[in-house]
N, C-alpha and C. Protein backbone atom coordinates (compact mmCIF):
# COMPACT_ATOMS: atom_id res chain seq x y z
N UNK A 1 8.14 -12.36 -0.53
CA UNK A 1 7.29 -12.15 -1.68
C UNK A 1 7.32 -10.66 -2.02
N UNK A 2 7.48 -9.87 -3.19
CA UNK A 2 7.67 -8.87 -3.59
C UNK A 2 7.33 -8.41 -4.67
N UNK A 3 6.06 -7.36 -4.85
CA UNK A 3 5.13 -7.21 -5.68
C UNK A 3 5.83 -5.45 -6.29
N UNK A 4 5.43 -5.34 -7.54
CA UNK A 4 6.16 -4.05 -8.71
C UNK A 4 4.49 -3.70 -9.03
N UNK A 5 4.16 -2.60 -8.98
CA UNK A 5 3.42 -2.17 -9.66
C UNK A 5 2.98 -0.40 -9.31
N UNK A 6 2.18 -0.13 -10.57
CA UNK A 6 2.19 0.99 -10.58
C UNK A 6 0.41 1.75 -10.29
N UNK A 7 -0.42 2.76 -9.55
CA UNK A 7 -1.08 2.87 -9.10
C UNK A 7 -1.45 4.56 -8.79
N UNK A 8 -3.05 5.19 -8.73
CA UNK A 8 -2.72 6.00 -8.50
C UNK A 8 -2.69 6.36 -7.15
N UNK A 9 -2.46 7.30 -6.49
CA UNK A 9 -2.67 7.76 -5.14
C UNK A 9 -3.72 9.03 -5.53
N UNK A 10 -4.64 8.43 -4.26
CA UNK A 10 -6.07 8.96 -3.90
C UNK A 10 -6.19 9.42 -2.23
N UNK A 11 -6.65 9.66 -1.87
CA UNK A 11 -7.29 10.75 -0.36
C UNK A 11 -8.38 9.86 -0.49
N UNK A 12 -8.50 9.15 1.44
CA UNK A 12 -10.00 8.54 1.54
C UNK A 12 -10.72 9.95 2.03
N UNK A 13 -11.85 9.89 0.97
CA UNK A 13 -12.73 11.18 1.35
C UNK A 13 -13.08 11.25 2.91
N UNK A 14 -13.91 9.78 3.46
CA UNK A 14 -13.83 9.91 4.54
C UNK A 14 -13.30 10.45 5.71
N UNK A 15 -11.76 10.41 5.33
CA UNK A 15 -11.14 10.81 6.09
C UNK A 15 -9.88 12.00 6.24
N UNK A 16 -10.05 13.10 5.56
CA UNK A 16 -9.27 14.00 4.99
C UNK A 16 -7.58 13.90 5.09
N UNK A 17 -6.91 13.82 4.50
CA UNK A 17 -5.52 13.93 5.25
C UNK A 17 -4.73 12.80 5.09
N UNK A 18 -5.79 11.79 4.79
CA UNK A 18 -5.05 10.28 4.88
C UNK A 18 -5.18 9.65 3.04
N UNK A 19 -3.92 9.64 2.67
CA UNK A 19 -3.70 9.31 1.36
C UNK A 19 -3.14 7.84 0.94
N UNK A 20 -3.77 7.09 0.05
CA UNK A 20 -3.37 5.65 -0.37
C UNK A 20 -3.24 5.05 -1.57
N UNK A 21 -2.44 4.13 -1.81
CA UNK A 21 -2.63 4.18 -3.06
C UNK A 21 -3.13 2.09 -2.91
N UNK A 22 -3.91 1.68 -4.36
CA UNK A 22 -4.99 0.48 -4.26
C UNK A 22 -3.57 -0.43 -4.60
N UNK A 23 -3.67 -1.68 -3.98
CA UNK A 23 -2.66 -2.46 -4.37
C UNK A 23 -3.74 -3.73 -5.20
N UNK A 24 -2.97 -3.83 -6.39
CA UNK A 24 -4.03 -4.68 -7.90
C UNK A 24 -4.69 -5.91 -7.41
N UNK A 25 -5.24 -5.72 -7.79
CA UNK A 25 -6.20 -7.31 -7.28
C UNK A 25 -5.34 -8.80 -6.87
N UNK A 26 -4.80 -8.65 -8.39
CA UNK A 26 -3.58 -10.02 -8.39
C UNK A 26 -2.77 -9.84 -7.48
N UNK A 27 -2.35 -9.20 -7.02
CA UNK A 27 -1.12 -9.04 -5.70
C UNK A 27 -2.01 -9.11 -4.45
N UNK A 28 -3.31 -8.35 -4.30
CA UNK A 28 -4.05 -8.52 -3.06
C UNK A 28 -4.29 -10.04 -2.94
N UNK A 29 -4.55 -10.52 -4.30
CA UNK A 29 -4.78 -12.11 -4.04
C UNK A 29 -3.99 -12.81 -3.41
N UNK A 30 -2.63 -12.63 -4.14
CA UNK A 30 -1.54 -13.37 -3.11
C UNK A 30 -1.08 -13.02 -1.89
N UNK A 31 -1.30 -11.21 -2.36
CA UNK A 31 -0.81 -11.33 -0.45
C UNK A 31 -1.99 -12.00 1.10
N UNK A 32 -3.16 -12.31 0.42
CA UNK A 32 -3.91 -12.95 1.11
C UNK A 32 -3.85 -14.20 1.24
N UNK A 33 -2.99 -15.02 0.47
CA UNK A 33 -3.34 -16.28 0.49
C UNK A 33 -1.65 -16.64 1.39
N UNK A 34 -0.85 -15.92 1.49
CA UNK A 34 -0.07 -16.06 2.23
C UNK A 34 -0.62 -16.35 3.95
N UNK A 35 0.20 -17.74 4.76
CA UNK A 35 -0.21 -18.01 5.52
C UNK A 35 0.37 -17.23 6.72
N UNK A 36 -0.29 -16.51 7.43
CA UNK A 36 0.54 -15.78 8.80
C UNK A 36 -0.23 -15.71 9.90
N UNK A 37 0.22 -15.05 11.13
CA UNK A 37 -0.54 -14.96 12.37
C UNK A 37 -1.87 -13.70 12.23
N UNK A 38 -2.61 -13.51 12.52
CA UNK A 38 -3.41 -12.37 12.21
C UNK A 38 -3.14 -11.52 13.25
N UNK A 39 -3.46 -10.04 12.72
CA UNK A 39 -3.00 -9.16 13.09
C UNK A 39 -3.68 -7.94 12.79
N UNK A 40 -4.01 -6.57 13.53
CA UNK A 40 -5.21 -6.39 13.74
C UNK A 40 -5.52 -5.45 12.47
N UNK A 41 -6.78 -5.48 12.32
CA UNK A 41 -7.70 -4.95 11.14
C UNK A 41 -7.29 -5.72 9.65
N UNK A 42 -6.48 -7.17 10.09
CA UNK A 42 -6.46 -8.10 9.19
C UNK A 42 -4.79 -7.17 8.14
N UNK A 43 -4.00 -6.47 9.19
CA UNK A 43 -3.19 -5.95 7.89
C UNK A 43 -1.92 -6.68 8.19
N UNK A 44 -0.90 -6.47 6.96
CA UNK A 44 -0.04 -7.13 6.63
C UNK A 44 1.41 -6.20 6.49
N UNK A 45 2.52 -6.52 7.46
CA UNK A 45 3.62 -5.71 7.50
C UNK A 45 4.42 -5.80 6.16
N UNK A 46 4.78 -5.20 5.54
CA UNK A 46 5.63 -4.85 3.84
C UNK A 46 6.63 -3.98 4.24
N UNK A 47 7.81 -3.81 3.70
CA UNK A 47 8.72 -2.99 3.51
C UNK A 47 8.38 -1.91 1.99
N UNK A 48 8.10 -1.01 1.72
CA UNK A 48 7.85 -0.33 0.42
C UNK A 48 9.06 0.56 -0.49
N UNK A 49 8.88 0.74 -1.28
CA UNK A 49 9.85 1.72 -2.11
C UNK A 49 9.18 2.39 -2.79
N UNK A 50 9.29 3.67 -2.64
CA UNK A 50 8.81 4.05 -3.66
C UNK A 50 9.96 5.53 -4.59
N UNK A 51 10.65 5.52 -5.21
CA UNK A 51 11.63 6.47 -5.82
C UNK A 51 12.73 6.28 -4.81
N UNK A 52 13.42 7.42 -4.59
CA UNK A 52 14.11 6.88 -3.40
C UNK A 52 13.93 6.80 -2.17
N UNK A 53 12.61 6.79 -1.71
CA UNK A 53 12.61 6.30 0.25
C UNK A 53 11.60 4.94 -0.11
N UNK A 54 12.36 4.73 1.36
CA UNK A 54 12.05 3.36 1.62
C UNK A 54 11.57 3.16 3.21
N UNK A 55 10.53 2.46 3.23
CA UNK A 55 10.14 2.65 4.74
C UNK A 55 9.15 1.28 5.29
N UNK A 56 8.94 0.69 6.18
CA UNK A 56 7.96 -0.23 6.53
C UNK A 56 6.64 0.24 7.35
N UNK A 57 5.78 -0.58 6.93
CA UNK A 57 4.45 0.24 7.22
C UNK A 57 4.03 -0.90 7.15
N UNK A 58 2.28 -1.03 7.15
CA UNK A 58 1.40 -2.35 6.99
C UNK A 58 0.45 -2.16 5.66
N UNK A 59 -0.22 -2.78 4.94
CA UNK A 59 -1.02 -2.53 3.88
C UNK A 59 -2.55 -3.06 4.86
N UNK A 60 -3.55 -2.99 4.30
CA UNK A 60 -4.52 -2.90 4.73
C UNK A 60 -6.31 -3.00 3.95
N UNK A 61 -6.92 -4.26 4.44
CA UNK A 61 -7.90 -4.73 3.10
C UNK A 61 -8.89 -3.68 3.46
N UNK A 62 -9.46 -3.20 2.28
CA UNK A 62 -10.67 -2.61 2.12
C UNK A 62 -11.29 -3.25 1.28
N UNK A 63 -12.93 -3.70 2.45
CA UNK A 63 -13.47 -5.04 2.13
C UNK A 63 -14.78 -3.85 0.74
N UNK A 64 -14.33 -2.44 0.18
CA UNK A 64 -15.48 -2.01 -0.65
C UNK A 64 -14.69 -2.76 -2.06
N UNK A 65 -13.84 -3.05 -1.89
CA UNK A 65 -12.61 -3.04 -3.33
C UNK A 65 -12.25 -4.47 -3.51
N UNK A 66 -12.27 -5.22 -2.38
CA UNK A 66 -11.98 -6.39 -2.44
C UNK A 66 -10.15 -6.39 -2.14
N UNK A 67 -9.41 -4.93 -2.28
CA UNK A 67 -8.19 -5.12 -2.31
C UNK A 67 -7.57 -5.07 -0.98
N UNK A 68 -5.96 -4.86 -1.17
CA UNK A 68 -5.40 -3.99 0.14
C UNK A 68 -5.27 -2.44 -0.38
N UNK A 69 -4.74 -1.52 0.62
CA UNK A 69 -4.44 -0.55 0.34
C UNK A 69 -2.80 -0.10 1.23
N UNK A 70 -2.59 0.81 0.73
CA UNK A 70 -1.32 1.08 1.10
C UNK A 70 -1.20 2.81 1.43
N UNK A 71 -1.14 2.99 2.80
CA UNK A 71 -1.02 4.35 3.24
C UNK A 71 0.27 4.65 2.66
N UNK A 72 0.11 6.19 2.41
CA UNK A 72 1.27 6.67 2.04
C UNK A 72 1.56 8.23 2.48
N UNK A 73 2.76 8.39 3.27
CA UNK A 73 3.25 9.05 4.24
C UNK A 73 3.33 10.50 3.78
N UNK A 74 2.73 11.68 4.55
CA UNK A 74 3.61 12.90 3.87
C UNK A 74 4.65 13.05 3.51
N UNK A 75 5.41 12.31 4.67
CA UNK A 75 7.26 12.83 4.12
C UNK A 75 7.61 12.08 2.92
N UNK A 76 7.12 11.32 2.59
CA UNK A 76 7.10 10.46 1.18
C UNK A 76 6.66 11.41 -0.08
N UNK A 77 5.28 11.61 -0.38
CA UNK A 77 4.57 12.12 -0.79
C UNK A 77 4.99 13.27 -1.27
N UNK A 78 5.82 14.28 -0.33
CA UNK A 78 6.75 15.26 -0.82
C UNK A 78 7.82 15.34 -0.92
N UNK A 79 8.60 14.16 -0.41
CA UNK A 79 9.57 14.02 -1.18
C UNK A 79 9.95 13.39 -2.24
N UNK A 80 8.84 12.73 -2.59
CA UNK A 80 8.48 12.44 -4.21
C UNK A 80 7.98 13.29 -5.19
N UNK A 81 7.34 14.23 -4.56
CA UNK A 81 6.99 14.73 -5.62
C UNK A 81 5.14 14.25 -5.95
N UNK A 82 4.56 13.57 -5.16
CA UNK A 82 3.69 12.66 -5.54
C UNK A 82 2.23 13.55 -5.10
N UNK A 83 1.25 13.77 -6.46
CA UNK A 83 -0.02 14.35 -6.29
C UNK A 83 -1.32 13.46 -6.56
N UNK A 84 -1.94 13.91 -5.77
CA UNK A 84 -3.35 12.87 -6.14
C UNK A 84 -3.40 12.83 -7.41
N UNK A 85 -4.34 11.38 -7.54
CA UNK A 85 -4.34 11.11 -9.49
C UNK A 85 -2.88 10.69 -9.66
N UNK A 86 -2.23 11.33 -9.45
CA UNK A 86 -0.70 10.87 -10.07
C UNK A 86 -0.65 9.23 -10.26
N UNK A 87 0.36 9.06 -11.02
CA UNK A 87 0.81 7.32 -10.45
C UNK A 87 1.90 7.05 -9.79
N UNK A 88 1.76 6.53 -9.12
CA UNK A 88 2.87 6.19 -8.16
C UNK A 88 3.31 4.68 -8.15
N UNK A 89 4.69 4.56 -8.37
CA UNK A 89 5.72 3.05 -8.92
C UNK A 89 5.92 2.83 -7.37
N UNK A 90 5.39 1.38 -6.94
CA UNK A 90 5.82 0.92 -5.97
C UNK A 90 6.62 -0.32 -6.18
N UNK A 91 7.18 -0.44 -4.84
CA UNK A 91 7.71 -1.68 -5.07
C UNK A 91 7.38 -2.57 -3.81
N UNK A 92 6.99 -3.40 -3.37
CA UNK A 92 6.17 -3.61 -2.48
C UNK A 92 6.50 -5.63 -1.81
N UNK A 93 7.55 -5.08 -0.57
CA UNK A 93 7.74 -7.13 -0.23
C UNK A 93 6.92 -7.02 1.14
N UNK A 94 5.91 -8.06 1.35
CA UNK A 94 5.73 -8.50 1.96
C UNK A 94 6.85 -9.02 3.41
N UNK A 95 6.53 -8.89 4.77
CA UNK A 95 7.55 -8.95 5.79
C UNK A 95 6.90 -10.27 6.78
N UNK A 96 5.95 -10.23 6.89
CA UNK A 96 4.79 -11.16 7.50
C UNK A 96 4.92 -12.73 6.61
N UNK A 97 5.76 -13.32 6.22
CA UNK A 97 5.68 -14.73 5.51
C UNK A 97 6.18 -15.51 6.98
């Protein structure tokens, strides 16, 4: 399953240092309704793209939003080019089906 969309990247205040960007409701929907083993803090392994790197990581629900979220890496981040507020084009498959 493999979700396109575009989003901004934000810093959880909470936690300084750690940057994410919200994955849309409609895609959180499906990637939830997908059936898999659980796994901890309820997250879900994806392969991502974003410009040219590509890397696997897990997405992750934040129950204030109702969505997932999607950490996103320094070495990414600057080698994109990518600033808070900005938008950032993901491309986003699910690995966990």
């Amino acid at each position: 399953m493999r979700f396109e969309f575009t989003a901004p990247l934000w810093e959880w205040a909470s936690q300084g240092g750690w940057y994410f960007v919200t994955v849309p409701e409609e895609a959180s929907e499906d990637i939830r309704e997908i059936p898999r083993p659980p796994r901890g803090f309820g997250s879900v392994r994806v392969r991502v793209s974003v410009g040219g790197s590509t890397w696997t990581t897990s997405v992750f629900p934040d129950s204030k939003v109702g969505c997932y979220i999607l950490p996103m890496k320094k070495a990414v981040r600057v080698a994109e080019g990518l600033v808070e507020g900005g938008d950032v084009p993901v491309s986003l498959t699910v690995l966990d089906l």
